[in-house]
C-alpha atoms as a PDB file:
ATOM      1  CA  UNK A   1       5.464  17.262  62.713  1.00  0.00           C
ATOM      2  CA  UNK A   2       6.769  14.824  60.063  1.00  0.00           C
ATOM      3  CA  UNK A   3       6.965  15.441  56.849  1.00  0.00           C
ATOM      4  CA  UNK A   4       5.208  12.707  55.943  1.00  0.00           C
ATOM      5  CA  UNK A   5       3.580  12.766  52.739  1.00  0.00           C
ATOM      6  CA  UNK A   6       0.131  11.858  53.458  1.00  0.00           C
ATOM      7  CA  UNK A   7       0.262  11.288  57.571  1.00  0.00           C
ATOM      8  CA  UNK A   8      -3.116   8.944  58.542  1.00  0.00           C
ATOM      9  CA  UNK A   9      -3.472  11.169  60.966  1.00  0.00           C
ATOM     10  CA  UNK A  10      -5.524  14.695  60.326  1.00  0.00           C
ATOM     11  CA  UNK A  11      -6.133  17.015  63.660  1.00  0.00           C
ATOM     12  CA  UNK A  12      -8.646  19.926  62.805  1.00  0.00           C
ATOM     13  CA  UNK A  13      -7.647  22.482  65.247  1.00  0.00           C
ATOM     14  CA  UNK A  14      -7.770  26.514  65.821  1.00  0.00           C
ATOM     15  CA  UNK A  15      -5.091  28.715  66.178  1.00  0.00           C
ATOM     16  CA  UNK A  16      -4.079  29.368  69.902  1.00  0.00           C
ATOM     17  CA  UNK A  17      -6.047  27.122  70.803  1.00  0.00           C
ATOM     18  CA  UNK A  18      -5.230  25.646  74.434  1.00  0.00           C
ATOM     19  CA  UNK A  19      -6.808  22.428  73.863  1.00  0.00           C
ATOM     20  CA  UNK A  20      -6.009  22.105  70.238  1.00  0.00           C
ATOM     21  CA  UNK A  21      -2.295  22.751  71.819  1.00  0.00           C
ATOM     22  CA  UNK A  22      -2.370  19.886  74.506  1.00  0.00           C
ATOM     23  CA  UNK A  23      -3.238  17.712  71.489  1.00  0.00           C
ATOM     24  CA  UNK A  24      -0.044  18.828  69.614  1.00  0.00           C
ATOM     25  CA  UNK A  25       1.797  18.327  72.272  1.00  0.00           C
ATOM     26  CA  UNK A  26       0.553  14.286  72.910  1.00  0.00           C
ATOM     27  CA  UNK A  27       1.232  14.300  68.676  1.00  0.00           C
ATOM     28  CA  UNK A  28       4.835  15.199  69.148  1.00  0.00           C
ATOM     29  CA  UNK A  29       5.203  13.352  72.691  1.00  0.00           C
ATOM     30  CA  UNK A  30       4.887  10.538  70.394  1.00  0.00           C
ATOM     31  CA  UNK A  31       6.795  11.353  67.373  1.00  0.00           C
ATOM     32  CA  UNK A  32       3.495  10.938  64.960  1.00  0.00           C
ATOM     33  CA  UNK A  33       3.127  11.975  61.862  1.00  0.00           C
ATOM     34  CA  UNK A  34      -0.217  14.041  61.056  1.00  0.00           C
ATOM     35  CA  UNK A  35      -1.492  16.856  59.014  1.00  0.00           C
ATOM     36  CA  UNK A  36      -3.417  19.933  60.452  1.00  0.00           C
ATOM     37  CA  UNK A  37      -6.400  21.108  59.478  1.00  0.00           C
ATOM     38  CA  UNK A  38      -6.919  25.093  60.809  1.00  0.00           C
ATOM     39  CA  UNK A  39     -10.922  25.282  60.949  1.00  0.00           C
ATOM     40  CA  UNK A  40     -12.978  28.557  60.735  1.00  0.00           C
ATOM     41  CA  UNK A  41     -12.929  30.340  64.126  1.00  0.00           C
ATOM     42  CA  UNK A  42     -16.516  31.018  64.382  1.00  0.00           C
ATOM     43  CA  UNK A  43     -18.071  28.013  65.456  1.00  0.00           C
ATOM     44  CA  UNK A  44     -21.047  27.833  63.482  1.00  0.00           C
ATOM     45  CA  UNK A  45     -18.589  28.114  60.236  1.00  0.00           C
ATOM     46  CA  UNK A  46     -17.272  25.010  61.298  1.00  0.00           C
ATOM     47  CA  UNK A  47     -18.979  22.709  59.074  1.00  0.00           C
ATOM     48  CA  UNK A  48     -15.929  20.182  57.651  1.00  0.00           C
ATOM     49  CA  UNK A  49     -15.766  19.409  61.423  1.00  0.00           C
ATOM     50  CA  UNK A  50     -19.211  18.698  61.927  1.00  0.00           C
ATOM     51  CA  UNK A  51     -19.211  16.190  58.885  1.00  0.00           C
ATOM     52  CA  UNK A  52     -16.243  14.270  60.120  1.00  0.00           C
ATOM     53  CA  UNK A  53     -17.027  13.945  64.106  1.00  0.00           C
ATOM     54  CA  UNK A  54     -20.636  15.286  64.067  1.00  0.00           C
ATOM     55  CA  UNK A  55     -19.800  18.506  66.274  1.00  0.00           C
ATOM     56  CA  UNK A  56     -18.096  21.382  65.946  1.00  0.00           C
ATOM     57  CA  UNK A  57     -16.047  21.116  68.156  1.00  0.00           C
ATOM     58  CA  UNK A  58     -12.230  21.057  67.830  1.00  0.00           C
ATOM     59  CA  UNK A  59      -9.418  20.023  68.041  1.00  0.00           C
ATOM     60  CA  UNK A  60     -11.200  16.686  66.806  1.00  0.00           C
ATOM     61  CA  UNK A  61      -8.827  13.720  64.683  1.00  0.00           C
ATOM     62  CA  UNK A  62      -8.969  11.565  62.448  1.00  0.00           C
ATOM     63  CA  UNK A  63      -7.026   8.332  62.173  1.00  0.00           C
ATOM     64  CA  UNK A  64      -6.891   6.236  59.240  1.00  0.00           C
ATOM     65  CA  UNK A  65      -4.981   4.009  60.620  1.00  0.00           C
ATOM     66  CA  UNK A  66      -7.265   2.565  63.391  1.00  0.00           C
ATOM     67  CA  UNK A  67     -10.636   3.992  61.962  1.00  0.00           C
ATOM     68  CA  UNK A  68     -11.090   6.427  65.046  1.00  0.00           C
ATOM     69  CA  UNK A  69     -12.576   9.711  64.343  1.00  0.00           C
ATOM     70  CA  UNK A  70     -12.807  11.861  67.852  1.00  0.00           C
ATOM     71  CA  UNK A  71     -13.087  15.150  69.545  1.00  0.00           C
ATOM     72  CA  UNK A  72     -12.461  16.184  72.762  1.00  0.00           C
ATOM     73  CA  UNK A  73      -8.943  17.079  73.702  1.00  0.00           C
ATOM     74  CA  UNK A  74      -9.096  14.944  76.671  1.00  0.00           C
ATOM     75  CA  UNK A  75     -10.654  11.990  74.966  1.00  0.00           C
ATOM     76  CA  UNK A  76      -8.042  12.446  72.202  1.00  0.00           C
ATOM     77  CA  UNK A  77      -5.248  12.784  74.360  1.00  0.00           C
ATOM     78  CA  UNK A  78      -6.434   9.089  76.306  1.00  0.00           C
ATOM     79  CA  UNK A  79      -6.766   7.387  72.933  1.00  0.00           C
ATOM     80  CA  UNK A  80      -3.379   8.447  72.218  1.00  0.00           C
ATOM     81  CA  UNK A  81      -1.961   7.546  75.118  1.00  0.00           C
ATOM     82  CA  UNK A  82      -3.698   3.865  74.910  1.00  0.00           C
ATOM     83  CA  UNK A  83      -2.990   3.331  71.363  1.00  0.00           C
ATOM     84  CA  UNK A  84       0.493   4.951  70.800  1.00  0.00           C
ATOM     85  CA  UNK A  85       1.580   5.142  74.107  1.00  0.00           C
ATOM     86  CA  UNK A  86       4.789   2.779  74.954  1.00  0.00           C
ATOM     87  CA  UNK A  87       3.284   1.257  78.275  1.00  0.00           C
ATOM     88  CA  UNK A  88       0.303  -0.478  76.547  1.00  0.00           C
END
């Protein structure tokens, strides 16, 4: 992670969290700057991710640079790939 001081992009994520992880991994793949956001492991606690992507789900991102706010790790991982990705 850079140490960028505010990143655009935020990823709420858990700890040890496979998906959260694949989404790190895409973050780094690309060398992008972003600031994590550990949310409350009980999923009902979850409510600053709720607010931002309407579900609880995580990992979930914001990016301030294009607007996007997501969840899904796969869906994340495509819109990375398509918008940071150096083939398109």
């Amino acid at each position: 992670m850079s140490d960028a001081a505010d990143p655009p992009i935020t990823l709420y994520r858990l700890q040890a969290c496979p998906f959260c992880e694949r989404v790190v991994r895409k973050l780094d793949e690309y060398d992008l700057a972003y600031h994590s956001r550990f949310v409350e492991p009980m999923h009902s606690d979850r409510n600053v991710v709720k607010r931002i992507s309407g579900s609880r789900t995580v990992p979930a991102i914001v990016d301030k640079s294009t607007g996007v706010t997501m969840s899904e790790s796969a869906n994340i991982v495509e819109y990375l790939d398509t918008t940071y990705g150096g083939d398109h």
